[in-house]
PDB file of N, CA and C in Angstrom:
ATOM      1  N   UNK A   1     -13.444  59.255  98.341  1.00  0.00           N
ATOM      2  CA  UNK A   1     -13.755  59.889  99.599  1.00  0.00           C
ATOM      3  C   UNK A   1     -15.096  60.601  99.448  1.00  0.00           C
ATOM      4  N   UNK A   2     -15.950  60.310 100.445  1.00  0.00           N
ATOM      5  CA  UNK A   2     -17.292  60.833 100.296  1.00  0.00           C
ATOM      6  C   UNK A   2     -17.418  62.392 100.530  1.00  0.00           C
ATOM      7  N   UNK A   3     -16.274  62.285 101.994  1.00  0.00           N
ATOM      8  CA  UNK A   3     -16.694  63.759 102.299  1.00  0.00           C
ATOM      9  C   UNK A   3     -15.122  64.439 102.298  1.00  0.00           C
ATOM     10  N   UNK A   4     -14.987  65.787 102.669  1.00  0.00           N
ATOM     11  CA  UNK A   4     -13.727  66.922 102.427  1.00  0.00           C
ATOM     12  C   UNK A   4     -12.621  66.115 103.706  1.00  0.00           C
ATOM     13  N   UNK A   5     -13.201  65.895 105.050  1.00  0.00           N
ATOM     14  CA  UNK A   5     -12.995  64.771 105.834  1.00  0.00           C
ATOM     15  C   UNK A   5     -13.174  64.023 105.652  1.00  0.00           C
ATOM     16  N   UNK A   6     -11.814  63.625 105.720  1.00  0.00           N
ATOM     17  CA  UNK A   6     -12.030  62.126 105.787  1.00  0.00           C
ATOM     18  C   UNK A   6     -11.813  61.442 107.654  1.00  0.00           C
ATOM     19  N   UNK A   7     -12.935  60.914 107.584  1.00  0.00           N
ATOM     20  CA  UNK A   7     -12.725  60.251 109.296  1.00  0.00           C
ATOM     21  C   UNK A   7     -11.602  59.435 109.603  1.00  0.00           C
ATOM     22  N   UNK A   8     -10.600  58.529 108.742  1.00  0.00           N
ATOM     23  CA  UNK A   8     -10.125  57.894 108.831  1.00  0.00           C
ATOM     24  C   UNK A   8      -8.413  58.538 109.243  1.00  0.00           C
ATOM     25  N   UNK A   9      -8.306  59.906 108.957  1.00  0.00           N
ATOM     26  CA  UNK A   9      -7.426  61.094 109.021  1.00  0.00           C
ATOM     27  C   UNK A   9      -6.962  61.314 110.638  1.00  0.00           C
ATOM     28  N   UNK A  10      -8.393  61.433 111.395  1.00  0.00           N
ATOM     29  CA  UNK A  10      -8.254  61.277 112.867  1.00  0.00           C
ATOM     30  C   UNK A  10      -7.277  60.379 113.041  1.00  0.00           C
ATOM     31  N   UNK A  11      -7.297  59.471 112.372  1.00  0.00           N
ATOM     32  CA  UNK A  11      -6.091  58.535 113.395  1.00  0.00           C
ATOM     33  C   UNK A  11      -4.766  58.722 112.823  1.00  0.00           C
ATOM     34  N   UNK A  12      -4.358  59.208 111.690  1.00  0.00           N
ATOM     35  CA  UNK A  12      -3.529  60.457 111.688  1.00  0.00           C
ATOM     36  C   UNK A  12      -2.499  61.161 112.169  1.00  0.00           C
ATOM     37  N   UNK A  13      -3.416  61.675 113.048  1.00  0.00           N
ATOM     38  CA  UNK A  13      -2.574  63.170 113.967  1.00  0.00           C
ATOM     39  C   UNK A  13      -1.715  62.909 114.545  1.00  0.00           C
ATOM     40  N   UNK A  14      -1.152  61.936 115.254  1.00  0.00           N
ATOM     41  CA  UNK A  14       0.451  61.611 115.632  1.00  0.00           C
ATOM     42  C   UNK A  14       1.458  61.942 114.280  1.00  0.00           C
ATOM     43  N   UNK A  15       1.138  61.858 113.005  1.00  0.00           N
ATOM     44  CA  UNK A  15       1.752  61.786 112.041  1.00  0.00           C
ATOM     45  C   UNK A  15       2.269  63.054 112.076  1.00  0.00           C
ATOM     46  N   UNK A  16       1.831  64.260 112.527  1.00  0.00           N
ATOM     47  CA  UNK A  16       2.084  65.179 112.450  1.00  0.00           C
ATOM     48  C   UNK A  16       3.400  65.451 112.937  1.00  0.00           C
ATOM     49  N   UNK A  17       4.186  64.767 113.528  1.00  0.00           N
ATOM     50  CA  UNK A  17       5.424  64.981 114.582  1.00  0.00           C
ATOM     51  C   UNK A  17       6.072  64.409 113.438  1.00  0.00           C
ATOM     52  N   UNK A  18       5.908  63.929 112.441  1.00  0.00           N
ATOM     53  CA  UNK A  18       7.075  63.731 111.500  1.00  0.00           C
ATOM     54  C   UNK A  18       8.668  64.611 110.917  1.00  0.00           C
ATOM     55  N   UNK A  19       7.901  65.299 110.970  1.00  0.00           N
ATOM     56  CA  UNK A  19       8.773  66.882 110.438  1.00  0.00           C
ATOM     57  C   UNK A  19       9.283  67.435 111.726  1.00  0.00           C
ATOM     58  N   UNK A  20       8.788  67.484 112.734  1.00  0.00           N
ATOM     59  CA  UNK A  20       8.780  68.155 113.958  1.00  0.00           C
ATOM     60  C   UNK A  20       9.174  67.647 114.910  1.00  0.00           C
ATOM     61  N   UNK A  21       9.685  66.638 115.693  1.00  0.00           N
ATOM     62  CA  UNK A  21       9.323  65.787 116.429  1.00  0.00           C
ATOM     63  C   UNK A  21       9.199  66.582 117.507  1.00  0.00           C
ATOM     64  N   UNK A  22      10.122  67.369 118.078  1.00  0.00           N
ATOM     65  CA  UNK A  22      10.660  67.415 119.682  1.00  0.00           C
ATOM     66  C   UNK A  22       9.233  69.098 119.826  1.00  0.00           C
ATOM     67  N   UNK A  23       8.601  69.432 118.869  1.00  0.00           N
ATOM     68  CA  UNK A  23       7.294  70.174 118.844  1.00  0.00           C
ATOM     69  C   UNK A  23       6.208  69.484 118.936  1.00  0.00           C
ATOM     70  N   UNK A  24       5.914  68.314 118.191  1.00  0.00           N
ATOM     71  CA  UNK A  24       5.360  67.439 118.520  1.00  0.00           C
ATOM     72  C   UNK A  24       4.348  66.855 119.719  1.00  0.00           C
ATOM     73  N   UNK A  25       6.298  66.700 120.171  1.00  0.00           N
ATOM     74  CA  UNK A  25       6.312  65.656 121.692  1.00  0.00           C
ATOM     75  C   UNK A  25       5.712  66.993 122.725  1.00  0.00           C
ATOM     76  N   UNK A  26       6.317  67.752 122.768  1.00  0.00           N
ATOM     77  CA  UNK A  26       5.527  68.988 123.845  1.00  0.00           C
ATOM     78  C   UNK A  26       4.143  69.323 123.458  1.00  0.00           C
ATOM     79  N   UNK A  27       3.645  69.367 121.808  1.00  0.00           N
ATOM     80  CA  UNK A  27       2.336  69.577 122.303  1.00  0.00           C
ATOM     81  C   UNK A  27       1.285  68.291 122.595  1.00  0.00           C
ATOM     82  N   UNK A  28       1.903  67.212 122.199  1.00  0.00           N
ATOM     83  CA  UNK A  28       1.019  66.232 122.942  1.00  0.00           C
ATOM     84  C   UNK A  28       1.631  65.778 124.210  1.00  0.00           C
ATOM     85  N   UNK A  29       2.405  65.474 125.052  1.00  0.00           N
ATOM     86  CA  UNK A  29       2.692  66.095 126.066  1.00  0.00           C
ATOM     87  C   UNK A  29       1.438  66.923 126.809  1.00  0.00           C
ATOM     88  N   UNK A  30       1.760  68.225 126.717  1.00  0.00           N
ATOM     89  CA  UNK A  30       0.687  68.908 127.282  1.00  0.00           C
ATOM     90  C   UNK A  30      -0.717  68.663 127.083  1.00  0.00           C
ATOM     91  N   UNK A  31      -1.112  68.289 126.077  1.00  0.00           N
ATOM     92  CA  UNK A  31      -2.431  67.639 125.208  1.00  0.00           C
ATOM     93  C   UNK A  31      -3.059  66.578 126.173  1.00  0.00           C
ATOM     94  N   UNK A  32      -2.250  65.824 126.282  1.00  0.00           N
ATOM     95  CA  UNK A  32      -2.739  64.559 127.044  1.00  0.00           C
ATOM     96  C   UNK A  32      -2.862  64.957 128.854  1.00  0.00           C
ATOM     97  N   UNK A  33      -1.829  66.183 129.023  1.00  0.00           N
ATOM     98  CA  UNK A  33      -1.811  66.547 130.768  1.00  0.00           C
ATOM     99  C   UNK A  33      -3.111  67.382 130.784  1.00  0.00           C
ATOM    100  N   UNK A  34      -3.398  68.334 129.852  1.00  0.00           N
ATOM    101  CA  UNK A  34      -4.898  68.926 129.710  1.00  0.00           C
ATOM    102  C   UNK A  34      -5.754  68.188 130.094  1.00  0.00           C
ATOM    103  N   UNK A  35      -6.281  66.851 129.561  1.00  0.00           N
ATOM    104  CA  UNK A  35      -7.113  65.941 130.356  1.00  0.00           C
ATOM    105  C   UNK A  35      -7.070  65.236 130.547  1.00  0.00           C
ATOM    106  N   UNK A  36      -6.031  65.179 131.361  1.00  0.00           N
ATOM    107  CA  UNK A  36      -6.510  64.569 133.065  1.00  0.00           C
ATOM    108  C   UNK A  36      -6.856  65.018 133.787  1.00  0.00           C
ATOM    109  N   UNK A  37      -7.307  64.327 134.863  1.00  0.00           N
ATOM    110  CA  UNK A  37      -8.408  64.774 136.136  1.00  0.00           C
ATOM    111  C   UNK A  37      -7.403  65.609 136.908  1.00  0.00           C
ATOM    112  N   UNK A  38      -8.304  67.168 136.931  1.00  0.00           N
ATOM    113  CA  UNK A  38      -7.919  68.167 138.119  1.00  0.00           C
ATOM    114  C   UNK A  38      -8.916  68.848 138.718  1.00  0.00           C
ATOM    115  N   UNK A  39      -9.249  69.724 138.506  1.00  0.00           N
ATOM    116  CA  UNK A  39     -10.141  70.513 139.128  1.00  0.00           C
ATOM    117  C   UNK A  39     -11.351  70.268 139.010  1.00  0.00           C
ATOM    118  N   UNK A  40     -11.125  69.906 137.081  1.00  0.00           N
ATOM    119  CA  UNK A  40     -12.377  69.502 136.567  1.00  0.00           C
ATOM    120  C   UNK A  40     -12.277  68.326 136.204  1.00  0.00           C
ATOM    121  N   UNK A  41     -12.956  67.277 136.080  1.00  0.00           N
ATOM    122  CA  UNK A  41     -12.922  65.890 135.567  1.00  0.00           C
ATOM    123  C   UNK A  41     -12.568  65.636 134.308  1.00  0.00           C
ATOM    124  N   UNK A  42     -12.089  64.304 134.147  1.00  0.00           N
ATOM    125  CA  UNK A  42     -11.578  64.204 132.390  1.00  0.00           C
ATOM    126  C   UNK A  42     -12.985  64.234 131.479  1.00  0.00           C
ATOM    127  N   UNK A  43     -14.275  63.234 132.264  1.00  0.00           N
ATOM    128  CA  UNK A  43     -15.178  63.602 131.856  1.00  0.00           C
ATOM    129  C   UNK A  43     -15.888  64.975 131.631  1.00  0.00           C
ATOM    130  N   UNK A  44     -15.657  65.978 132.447  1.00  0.00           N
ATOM    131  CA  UNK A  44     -16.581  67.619 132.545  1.00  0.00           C
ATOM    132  C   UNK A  44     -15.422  67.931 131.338  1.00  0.00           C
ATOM    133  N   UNK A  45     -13.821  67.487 130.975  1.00  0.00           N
ATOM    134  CA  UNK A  45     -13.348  68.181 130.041  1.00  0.00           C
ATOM    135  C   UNK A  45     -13.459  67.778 128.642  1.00  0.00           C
ATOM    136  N   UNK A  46     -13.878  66.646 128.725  1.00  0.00           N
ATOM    137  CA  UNK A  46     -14.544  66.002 127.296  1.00  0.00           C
ATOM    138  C   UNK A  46     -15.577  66.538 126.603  1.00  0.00           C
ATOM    139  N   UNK A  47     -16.780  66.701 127.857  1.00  0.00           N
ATOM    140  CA  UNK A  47     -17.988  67.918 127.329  1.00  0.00           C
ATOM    141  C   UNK A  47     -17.463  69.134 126.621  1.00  0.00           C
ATOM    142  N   UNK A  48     -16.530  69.583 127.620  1.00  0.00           N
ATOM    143  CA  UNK A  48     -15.893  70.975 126.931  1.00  0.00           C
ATOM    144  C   UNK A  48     -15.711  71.015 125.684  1.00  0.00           C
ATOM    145  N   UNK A  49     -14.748  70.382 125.849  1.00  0.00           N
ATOM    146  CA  UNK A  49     -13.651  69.785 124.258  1.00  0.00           C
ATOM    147  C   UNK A  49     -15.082  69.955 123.313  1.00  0.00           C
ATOM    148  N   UNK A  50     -16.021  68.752 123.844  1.00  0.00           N
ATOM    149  CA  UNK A  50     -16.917  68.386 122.786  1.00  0.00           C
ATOM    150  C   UNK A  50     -17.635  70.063 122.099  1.00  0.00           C
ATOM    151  N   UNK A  51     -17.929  70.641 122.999  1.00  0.00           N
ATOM    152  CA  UNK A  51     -18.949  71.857 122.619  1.00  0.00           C
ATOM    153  C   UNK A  51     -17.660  72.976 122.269  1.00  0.00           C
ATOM    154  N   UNK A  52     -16.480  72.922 122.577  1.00  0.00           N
ATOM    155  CA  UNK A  52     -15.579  74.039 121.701  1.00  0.00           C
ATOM    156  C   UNK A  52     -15.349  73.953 120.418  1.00  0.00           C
ATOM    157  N   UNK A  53     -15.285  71.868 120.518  1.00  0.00           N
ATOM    158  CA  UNK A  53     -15.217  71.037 118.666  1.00  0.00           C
ATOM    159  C   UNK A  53     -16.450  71.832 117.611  1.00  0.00           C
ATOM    160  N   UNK A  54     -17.563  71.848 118.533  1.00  0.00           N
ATOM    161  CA  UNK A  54     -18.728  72.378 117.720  1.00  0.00           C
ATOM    162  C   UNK A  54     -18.588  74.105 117.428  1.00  0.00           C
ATOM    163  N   UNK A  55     -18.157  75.185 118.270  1.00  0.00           N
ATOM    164  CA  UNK A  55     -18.192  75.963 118.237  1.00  0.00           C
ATOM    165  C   UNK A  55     -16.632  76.634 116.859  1.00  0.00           C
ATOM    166  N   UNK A  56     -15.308  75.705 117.425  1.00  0.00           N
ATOM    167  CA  UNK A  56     -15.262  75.473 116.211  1.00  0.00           C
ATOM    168  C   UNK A  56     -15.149  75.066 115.091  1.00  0.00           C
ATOM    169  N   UNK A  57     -15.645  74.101 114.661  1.00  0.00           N
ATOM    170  CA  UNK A  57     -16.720  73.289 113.623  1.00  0.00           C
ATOM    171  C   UNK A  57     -15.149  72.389 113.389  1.00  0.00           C
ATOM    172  N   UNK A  58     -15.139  71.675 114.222  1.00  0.00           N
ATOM    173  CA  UNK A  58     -13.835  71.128 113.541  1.00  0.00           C
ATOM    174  C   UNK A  58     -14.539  69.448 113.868  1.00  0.00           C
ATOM    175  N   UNK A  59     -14.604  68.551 112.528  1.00  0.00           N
ATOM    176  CA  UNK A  59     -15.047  67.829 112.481  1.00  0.00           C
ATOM    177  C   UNK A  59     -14.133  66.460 112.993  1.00  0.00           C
ATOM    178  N   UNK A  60     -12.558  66.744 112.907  1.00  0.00           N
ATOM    179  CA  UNK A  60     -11.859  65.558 114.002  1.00  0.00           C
ATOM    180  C   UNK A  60     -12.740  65.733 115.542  1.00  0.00           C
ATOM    181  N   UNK A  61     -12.530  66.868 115.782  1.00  0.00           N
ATOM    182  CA  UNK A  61     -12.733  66.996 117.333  1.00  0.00           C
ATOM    183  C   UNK A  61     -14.093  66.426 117.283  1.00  0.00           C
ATOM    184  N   UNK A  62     -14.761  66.865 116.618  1.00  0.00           N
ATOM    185  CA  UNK A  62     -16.403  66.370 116.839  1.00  0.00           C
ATOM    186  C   UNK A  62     -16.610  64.814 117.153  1.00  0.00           C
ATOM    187  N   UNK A  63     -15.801  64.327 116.561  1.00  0.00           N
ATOM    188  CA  UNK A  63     -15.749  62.796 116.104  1.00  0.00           C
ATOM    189  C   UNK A  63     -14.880  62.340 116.985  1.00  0.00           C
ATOM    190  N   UNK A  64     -13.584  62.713 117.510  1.00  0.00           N
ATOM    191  CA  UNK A  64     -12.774  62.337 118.964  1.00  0.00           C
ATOM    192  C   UNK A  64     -13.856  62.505 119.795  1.00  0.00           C
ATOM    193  N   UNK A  65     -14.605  63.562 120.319  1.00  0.00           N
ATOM    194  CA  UNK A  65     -14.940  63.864 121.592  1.00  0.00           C
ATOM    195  C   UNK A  65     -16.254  63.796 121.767  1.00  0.00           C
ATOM    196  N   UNK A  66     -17.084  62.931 120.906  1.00  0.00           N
ATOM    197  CA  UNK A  66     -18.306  62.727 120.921  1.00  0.00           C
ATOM    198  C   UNK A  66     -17.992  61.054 121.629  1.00  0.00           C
ATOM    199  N   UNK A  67     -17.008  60.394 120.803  1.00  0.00           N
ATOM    200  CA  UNK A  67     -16.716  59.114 120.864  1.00  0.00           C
ATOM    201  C   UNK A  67     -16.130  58.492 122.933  1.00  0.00           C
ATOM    202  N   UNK A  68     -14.943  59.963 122.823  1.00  0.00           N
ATOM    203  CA  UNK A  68     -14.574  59.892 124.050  1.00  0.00           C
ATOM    204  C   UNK A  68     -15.727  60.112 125.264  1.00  0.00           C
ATOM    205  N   UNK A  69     -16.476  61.407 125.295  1.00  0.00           N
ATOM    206  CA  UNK A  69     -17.836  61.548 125.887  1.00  0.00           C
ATOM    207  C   UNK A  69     -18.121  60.051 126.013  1.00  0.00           C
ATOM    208  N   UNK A  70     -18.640  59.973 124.776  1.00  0.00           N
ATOM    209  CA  UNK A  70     -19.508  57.841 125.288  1.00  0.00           C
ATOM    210  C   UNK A  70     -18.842  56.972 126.672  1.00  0.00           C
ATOM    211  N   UNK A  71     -17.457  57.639 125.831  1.00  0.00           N
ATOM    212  CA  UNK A  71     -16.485  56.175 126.268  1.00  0.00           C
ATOM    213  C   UNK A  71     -16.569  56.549 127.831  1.00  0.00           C
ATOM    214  N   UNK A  72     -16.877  57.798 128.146  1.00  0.00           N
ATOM    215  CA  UNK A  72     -16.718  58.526 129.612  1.00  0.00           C
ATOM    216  C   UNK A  72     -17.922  58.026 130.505  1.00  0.00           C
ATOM    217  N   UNK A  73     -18.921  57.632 129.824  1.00  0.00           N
ATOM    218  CA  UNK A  73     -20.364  57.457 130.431  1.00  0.00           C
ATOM    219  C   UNK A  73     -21.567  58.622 130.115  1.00  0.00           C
ATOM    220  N   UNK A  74     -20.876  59.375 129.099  1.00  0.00           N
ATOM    221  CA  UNK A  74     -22.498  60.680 128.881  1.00  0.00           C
ATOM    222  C   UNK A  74     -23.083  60.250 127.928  1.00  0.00           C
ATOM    223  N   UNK A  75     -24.577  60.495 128.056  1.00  0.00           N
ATOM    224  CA  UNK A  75     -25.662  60.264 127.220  1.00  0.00           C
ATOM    225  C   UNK A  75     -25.990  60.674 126.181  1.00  0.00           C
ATOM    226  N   UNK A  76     -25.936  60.347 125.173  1.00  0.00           N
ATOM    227  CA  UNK A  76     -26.503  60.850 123.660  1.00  0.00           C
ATOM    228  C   UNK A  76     -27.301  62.772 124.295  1.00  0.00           C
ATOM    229  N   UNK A  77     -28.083  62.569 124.910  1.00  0.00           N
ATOM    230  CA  UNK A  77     -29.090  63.625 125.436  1.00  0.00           C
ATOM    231  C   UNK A  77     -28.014  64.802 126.239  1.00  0.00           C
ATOM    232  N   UNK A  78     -26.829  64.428 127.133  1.00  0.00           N
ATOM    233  CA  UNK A  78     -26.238  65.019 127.500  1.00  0.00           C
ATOM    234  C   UNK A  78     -24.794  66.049 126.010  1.00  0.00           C
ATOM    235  N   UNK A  79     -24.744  64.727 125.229  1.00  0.00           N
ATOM    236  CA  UNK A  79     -23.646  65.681 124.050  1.00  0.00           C
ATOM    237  C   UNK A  79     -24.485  66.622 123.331  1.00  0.00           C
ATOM    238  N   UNK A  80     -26.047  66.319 123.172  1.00  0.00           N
ATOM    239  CA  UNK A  80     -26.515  66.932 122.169  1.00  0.00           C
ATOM    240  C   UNK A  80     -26.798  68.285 123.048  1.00  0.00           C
ATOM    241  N   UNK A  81     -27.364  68.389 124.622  1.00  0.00           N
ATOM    242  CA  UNK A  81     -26.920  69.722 125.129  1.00  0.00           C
ATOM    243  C   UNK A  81     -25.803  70.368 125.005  1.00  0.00           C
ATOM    244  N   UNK A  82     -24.804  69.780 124.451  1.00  0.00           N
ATOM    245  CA  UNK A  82     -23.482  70.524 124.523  1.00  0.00           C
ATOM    246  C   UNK A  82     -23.868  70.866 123.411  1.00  0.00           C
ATOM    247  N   UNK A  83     -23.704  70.012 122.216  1.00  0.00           N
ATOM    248  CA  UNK A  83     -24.110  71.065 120.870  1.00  0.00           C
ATOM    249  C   UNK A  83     -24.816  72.383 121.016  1.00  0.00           C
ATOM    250  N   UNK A  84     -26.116  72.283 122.066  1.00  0.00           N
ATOM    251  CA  UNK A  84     -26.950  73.494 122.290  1.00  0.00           C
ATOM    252  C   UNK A  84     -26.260  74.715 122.355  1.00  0.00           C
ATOM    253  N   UNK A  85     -25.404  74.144 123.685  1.00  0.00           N
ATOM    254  CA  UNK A  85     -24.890  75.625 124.331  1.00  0.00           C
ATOM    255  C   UNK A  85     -23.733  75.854 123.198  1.00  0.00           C
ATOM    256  N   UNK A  86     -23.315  75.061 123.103  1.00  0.00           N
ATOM    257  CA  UNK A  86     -22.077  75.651 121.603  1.00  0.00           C
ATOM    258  C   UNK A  86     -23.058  76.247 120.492  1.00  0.00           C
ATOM    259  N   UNK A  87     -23.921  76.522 120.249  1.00  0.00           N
ATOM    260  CA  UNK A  87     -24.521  77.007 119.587  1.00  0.00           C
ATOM    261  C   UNK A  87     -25.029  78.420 119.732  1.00  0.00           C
ATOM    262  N   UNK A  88     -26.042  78.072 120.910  1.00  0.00           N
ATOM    263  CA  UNK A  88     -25.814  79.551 121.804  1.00  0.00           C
ATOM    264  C   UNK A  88     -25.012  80.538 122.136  1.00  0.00           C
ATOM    265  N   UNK A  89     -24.303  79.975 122.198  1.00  0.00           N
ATOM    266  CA  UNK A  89     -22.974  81.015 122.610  1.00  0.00           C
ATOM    267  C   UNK A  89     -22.072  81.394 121.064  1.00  0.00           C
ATOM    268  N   UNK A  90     -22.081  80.579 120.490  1.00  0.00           N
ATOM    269  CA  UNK A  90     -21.766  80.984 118.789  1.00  0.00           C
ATOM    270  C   UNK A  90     -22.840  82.177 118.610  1.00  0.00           C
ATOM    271  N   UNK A  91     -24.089  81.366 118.693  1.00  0.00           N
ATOM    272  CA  UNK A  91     -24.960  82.639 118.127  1.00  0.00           C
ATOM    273  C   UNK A  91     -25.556  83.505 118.361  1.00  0.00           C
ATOM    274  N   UNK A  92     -25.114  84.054 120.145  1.00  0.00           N
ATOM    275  CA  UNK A  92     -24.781  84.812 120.381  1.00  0.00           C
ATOM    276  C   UNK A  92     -23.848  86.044 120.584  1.00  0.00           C
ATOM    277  N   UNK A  93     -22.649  85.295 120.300  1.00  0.00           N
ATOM    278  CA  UNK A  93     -21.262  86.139 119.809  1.00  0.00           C
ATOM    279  C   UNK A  93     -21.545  86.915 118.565  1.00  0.00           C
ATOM    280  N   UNK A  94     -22.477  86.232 117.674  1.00  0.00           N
ATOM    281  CA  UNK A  94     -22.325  86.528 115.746  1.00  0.00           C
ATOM    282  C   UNK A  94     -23.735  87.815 116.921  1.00  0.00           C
ATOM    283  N   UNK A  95     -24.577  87.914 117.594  1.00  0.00           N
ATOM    284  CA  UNK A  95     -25.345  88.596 117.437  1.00  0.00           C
ATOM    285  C   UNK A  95     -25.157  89.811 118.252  1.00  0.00           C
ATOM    286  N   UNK A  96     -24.328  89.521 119.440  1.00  0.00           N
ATOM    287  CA  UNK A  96     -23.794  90.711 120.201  1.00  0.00           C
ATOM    288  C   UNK A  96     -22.687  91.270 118.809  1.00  0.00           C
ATOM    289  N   UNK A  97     -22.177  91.137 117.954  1.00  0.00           N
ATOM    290  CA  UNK A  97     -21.461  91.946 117.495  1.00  0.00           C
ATOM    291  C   UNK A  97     -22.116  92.741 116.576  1.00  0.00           C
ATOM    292  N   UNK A  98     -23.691  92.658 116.735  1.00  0.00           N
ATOM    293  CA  UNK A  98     -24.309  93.860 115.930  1.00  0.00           C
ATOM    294  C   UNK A  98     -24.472  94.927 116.377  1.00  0.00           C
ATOM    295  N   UNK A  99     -24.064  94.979 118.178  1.00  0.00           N
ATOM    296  CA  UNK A  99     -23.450  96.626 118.443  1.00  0.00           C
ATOM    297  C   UNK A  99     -22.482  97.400 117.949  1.00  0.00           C
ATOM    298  N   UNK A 100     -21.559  96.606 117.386  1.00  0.00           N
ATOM    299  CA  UNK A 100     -20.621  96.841 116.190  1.00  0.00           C
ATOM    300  C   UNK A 100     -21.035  97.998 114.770  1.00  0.00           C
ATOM    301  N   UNK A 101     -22.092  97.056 114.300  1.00  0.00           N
ATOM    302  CA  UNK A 101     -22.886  97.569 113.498  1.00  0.00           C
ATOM    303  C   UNK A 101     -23.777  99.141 113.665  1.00  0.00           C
ATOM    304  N   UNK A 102     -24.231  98.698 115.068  1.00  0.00           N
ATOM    305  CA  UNK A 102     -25.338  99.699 115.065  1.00  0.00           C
ATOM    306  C   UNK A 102     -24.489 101.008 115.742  1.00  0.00           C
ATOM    307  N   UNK A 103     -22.776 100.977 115.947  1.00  0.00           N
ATOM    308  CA  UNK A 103     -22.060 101.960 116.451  1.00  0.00           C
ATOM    309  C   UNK A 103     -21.874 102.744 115.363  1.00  0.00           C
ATOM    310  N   UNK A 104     -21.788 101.899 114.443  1.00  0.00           N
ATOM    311  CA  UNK A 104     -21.518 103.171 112.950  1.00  0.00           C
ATOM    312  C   UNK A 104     -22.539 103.207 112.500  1.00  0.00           C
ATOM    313  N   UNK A 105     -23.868 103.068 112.577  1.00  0.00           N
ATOM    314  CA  UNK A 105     -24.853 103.549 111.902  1.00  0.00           C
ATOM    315  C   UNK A 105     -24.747 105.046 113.003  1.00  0.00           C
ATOM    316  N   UNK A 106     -25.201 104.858 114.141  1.00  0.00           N
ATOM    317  CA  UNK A 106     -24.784 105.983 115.501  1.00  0.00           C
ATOM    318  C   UNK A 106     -23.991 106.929 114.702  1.00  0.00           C
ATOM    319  N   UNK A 107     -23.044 106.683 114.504  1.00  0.00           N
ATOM    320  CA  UNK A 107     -21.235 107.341 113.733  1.00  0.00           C
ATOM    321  C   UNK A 107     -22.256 108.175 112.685  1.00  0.00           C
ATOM    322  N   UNK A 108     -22.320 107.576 111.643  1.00  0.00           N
ATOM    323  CA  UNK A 108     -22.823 108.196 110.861  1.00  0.00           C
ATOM    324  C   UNK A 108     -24.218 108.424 110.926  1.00  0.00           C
ATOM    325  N   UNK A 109     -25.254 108.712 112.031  1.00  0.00           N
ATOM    326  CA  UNK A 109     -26.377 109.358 111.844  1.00  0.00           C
ATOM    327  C   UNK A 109     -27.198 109.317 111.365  1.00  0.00           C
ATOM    328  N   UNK A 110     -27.257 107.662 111.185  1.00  0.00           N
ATOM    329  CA  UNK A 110     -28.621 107.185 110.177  1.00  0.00           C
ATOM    330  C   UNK A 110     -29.658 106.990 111.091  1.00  0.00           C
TER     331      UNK A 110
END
């Protein structure tokens, strides 16, 4: 195995209901009712998916929902904006929490 993932694992994840089944079946169940088309499109929820996969770094999802995206009709140019804003918003979370920081410097009077 080249990498800690292995890609081939993705196909997998049904396996997981082994031990579990009737937990399983409800969370894919709901899994699969998540996207479908409602408010928002299966496509607008694929983007999602795709830029939450990135935000958090989970390399199945990256690899489901980059693939699914395609399969939806979005453009190489359109996933890699999603990476953006998953990024942005990551690295903005890590940077708004340096009010955190600068509350106890405050605290203690440095």
């Amino acid at each position: 195995m080249d990498t800690y993932y292995d890609p081939a694992d993705l196909a997998k994840f049904h396996d997981i209901a082994e031990h579990a089944p009737e937990l399983a079946a409800k969370f894919f169940d709901w899994y699969g009712s998540v996207f479908q088309d409602g408010a928002l499109s299966a496509r607008e929820k694929s983007l999602i998916a795709l830029g939450v996969a990135h935000a958090v770094q989970c390399p199945y999802c990256i690899d489901a929902y980059t693939q699914d995206g395609l399969s939806k009709g979005c453009d190489p140019e359109q996933l890699t904006e999603v990476a953006h804003v998953a990024a942005a918003i990551k690295g903005g979370a890590a940077l708004v929490h340096g009010v955190q920081m600068r509350n106890v410097i405050d605290k203690l009077g440095m």
